[in-house]
N, C-alpha and C. Protein backbone atom coordinates (compact mmCIF):
# COMPACT_ATOMS: atom_id res chain seq x y z
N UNK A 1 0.85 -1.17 0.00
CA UNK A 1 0.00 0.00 0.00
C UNK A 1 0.90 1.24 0.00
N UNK A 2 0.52 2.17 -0.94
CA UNK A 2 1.71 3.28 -0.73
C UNK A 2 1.44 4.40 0.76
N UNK A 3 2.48 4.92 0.76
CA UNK A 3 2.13 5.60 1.92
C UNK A 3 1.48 7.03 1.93
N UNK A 4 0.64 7.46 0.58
CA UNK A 4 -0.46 7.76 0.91
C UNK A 4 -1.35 7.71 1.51
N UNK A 5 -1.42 6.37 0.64
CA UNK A 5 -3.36 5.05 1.40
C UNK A 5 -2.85 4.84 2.86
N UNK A 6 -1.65 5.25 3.74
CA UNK A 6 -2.11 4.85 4.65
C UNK A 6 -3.08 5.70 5.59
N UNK A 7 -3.36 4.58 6.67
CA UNK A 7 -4.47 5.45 7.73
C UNK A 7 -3.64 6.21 8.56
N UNK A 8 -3.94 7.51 8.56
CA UNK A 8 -3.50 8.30 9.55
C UNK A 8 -3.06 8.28 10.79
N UNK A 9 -3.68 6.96 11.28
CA UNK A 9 -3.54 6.78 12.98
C UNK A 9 -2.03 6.10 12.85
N UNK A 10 -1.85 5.49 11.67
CA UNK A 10 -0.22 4.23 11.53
C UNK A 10 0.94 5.65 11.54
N UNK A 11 0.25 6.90 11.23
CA UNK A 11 1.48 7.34 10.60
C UNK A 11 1.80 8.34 11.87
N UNK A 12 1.04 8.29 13.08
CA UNK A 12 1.22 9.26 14.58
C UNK A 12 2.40 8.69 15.26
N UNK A 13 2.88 7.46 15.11
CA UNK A 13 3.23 7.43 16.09
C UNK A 13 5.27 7.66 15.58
N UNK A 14 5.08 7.36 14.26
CA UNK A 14 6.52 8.02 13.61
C UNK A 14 6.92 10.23 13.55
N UNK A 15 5.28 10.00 13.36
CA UNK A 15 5.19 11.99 13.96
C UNK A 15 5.27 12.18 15.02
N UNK A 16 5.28 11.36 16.14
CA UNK A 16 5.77 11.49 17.50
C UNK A 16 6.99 11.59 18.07
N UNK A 17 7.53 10.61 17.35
CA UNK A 17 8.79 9.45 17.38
C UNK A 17 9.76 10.96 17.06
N UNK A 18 9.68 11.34 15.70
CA UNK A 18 10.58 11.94 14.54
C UNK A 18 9.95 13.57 15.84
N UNK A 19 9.25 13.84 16.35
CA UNK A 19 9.13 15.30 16.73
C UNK A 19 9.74 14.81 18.28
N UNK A 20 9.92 14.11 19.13
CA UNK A 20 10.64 13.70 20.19
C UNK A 20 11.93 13.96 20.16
N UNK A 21 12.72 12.99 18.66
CA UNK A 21 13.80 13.39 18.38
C UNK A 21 14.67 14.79 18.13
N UNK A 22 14.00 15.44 18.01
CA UNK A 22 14.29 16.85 17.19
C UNK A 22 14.11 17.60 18.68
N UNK A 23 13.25 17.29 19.95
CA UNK A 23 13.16 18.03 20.93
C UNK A 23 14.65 17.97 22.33
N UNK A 24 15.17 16.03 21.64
CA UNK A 24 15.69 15.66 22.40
C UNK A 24 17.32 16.33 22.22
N UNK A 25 17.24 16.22 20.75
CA UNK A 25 18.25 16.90 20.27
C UNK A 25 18.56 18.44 20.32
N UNK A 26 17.55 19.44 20.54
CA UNK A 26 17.37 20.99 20.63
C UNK A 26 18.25 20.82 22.19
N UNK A 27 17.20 19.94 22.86
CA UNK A 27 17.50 20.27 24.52
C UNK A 27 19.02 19.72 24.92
N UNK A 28 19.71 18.64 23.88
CA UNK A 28 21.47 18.65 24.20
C UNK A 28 22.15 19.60 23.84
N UNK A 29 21.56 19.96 22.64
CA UNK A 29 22.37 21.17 21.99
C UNK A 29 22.43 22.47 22.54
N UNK A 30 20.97 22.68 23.66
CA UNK A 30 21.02 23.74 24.44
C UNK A 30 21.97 23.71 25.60
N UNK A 31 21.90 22.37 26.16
CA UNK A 31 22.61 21.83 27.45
C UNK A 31 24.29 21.99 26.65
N UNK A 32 24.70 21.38 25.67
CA UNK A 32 25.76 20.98 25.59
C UNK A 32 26.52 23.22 25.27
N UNK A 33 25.86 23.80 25.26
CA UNK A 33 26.53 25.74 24.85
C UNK A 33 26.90 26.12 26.24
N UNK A 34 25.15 25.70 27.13
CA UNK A 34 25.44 26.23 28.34
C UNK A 34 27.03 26.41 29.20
N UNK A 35 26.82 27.54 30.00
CA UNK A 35 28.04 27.79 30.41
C UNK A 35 27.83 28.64 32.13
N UNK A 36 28.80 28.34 32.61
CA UNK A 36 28.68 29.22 33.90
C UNK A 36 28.40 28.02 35.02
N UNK A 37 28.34 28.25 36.03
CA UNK A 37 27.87 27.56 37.35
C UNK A 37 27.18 26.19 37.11
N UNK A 38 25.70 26.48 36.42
CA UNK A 38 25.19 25.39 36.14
C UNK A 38 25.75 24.44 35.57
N UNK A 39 26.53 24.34 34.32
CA UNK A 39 27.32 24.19 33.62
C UNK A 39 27.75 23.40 34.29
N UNK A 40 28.89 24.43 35.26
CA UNK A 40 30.07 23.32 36.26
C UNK A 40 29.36 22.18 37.23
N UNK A 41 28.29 22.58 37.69
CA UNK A 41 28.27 21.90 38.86
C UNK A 41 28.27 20.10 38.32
N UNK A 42 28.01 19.41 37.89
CA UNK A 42 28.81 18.32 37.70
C UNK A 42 30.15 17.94 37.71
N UNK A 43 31.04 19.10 37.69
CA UNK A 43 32.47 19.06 37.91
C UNK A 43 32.64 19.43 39.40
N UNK A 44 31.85 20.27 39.92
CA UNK A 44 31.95 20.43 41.16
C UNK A 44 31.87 19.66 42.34
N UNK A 45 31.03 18.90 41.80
CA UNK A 45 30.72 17.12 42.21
C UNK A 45 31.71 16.39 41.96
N UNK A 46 32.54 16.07 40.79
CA UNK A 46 33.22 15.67 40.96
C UNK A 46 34.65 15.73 41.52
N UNK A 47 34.91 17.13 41.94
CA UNK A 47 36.15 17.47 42.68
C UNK A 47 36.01 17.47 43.80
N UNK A 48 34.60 17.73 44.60
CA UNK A 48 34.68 17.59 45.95
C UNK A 48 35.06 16.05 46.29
N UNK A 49 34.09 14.83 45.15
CA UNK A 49 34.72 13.58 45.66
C UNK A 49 35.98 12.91 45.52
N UNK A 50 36.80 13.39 44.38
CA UNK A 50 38.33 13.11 44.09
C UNK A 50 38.72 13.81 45.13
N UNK A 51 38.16 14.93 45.85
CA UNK A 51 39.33 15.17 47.08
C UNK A 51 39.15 14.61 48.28
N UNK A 52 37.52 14.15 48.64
CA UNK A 52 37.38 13.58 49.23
C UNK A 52 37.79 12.06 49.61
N UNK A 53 38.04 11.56 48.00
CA UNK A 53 38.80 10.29 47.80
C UNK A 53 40.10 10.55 48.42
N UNK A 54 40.96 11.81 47.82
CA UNK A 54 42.10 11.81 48.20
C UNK A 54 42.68 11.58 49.52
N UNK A 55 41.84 12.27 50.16
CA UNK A 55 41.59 12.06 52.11
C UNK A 55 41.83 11.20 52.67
N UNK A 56 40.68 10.21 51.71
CA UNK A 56 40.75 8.83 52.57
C UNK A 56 42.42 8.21 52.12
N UNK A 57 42.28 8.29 50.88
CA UNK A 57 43.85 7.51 50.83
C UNK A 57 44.91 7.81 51.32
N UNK A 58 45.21 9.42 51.88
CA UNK A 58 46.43 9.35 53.10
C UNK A 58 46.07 9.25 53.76
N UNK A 59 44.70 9.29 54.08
CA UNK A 59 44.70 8.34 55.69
C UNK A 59 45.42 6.97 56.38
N UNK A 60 44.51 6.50 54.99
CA UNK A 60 45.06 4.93 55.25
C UNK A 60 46.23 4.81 54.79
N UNK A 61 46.81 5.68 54.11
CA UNK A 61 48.33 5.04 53.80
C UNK A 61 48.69 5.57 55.04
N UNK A 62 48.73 6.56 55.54
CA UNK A 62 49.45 7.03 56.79
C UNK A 62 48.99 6.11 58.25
N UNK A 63 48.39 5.70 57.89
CA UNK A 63 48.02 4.40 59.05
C UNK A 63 48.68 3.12 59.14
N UNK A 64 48.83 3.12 57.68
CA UNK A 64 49.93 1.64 56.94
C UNK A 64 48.81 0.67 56.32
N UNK A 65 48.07 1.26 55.86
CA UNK A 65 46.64 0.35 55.75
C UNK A 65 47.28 0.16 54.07
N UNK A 66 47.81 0.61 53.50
CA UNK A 66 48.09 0.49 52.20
C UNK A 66 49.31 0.50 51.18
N UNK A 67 49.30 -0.45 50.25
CA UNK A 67 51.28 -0.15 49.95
C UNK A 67 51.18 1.01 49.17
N UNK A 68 52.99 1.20 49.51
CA UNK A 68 53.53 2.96 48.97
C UNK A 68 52.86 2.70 47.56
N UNK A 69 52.88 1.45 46.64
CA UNK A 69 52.69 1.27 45.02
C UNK A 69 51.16 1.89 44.89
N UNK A 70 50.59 1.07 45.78
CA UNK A 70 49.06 1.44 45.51
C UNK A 70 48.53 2.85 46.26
N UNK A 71 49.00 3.37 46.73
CA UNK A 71 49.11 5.04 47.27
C UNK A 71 49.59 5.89 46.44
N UNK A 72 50.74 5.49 45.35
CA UNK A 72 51.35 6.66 44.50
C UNK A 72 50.46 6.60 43.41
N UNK A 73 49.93 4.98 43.27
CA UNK A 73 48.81 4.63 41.69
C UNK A 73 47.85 5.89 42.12
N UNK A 74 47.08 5.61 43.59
CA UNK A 74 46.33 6.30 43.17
C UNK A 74 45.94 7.98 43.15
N UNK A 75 47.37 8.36 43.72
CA UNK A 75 47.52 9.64 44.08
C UNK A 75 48.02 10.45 43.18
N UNK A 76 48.39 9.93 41.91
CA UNK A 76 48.91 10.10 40.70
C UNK A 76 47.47 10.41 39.87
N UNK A 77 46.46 9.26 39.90
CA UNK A 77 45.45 9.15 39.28
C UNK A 77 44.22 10.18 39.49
N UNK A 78 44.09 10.17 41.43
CA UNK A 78 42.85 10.65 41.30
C UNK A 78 43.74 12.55 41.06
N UNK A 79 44.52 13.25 40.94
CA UNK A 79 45.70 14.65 40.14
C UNK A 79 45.04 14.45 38.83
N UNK A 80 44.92 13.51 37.98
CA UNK A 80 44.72 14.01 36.92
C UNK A 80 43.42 13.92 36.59
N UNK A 81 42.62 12.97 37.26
CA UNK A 81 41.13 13.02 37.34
C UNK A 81 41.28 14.96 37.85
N UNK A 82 41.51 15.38 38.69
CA UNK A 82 41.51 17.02 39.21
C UNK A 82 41.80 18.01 38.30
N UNK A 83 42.80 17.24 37.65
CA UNK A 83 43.18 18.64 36.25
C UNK A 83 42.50 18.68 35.21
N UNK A 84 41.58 17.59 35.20
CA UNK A 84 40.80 16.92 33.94
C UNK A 84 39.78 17.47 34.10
N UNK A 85 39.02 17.42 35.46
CA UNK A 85 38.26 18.58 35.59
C UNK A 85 38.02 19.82 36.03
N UNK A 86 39.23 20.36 36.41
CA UNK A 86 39.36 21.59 36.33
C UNK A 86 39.69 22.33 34.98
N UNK A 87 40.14 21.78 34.29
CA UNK A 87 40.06 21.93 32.83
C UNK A 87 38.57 22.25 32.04
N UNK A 88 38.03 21.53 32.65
CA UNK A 88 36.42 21.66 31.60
C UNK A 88 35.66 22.51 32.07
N UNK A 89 36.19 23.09 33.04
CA UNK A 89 34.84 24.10 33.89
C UNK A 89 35.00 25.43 32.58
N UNK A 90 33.62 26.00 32.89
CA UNK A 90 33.74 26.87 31.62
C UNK A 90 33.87 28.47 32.57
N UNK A 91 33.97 28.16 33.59
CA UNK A 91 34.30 29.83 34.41
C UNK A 91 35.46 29.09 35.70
N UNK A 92 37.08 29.34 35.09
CA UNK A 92 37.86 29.17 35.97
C UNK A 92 38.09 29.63 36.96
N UNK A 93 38.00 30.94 36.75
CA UNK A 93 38.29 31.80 37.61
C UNK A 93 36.84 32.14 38.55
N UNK A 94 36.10 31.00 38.61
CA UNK A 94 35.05 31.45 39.59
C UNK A 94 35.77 30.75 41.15
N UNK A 95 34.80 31.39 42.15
CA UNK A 95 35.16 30.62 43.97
C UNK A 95 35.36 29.23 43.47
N UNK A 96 34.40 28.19 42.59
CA UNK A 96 34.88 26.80 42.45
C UNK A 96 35.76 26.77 41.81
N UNK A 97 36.44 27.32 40.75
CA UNK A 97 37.88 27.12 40.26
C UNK A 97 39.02 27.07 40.80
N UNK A 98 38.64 28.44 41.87
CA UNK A 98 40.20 28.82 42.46
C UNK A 98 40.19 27.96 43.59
N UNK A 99 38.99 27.32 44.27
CA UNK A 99 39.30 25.86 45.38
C UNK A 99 39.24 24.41 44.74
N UNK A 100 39.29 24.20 43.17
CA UNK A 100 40.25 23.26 42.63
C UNK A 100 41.23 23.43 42.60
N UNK A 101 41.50 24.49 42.05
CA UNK A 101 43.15 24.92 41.96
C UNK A 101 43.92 24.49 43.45
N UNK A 102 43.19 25.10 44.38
CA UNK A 102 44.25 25.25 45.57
C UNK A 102 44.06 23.52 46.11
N UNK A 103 43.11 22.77 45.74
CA UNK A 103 43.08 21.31 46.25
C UNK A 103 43.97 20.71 45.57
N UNK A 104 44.71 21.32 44.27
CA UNK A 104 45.82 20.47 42.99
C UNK A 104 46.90 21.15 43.46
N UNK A 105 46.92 22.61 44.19
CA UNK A 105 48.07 23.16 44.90
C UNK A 105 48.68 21.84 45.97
N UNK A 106 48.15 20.92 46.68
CA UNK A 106 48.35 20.49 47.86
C UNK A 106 49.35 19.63 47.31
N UNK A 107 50.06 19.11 48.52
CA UNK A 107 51.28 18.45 47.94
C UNK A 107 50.23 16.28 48.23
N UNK A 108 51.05 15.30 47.70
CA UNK A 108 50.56 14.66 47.51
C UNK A 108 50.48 13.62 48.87
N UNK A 109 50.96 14.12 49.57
CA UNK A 109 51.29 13.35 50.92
C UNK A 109 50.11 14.62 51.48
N UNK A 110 49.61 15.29 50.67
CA UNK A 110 48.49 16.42 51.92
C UNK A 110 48.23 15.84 53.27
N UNK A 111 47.80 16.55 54.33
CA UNK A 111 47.21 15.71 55.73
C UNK A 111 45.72 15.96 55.35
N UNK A 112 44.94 14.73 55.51
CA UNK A 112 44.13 14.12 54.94
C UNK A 112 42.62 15.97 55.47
N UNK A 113 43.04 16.08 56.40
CA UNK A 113 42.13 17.47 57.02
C UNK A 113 41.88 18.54 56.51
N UNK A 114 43.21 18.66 55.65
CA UNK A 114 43.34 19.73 54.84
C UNK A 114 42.87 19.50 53.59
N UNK A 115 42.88 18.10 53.01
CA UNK A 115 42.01 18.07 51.40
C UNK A 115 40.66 17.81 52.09
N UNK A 116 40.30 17.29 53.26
CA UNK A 116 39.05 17.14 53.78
C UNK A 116 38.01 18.62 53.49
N UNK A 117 38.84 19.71 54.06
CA UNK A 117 38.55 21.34 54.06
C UNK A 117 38.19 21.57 52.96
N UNK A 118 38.61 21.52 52.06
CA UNK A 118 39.06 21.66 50.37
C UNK A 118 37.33 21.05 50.25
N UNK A 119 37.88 20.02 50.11
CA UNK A 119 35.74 19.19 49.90
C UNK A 119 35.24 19.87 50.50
N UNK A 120 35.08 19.73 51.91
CA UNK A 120 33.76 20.56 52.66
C UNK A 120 33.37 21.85 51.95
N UNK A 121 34.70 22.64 51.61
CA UNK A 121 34.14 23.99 50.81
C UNK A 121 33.13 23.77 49.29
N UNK A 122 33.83 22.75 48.45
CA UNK A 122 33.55 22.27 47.31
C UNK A 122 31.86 21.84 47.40
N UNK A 123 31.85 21.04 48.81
CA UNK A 123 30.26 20.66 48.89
C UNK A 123 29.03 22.06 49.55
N UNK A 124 30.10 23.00 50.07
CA UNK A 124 29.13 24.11 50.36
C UNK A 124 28.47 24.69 48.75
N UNK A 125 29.65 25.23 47.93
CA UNK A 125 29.51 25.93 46.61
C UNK A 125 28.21 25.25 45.96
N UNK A 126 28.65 23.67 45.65
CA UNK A 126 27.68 22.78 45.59
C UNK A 126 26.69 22.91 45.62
N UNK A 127 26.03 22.97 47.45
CA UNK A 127 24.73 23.09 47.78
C UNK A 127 24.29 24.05 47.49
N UNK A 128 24.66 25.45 47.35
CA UNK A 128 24.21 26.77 47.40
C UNK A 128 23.68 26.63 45.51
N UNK A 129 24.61 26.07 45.01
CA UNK A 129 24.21 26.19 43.17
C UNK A 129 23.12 25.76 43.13
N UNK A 130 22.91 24.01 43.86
CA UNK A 130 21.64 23.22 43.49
C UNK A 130 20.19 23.79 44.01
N UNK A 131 20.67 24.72 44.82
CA UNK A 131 19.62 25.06 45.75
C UNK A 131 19.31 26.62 45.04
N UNK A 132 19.73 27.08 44.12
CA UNK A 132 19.76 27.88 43.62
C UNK A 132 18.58 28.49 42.61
């Protein structure tokens, strides 16, 4: 049957389908320009927990809970997870930039209190955006 003859009701649900697509796609393309705070706060999330990760791991290495190998792996790792996203924020120079920066300032043996601080601030900025 050509797709003239067809019945109108067969052909709703590809005019649904095909106008979904085109909405789903507007709304990444809007998401993916955005810039500023909103923007970051997924990065902001993620630096409070890489530092919060970081914490725990001189803890326990400084306890002896862990070898020097697997302390430098991951103290090496979760630095560039930090630069990786401090890199993508699209306003560096905002309050959350400059307390990534100063959490990638810390040396890698940090005392676990002081990258602890670093998060706690990271999760204030945080709350205040979402709540925003």
């Amino acid at each position: 049957m050509p797709r003239s003859e067809v019945e109108p009701e067969r052909l709703a649900p590809e005019t649904v389908i095909a106008g979904m697509r085109c909405a789903w796609l507007l709304a990444f393309l809007l998401w993916g320009c955005s810039k500023g705070p909103d923007a970051d706060l997924p990065s902001i999330g993620e630096a409070r927990s890489l530092g919060a990760e970081w914490a725990l791991v001189n803890e326990q290495a400084a306890k002896g809970q862990l070898t020097r190998t697997y302390t430098e792996s991951m103290r090496k790792q979760l630095r560039e997870q930090l630069q990786s996203t401090a890199s993508s924020l699209t306003q560096p120079d905002s309050g959350y930039g400059k307390e990534i920066r100063a959490l990638l300032q810390q040396p890698d043996d940090a005392a676990p209190a002081a990258l602890r601080a670093h998060a706690d601030k990271l999760k204030q900025i945080e709350d205040s955006l979402e709540s925003a």
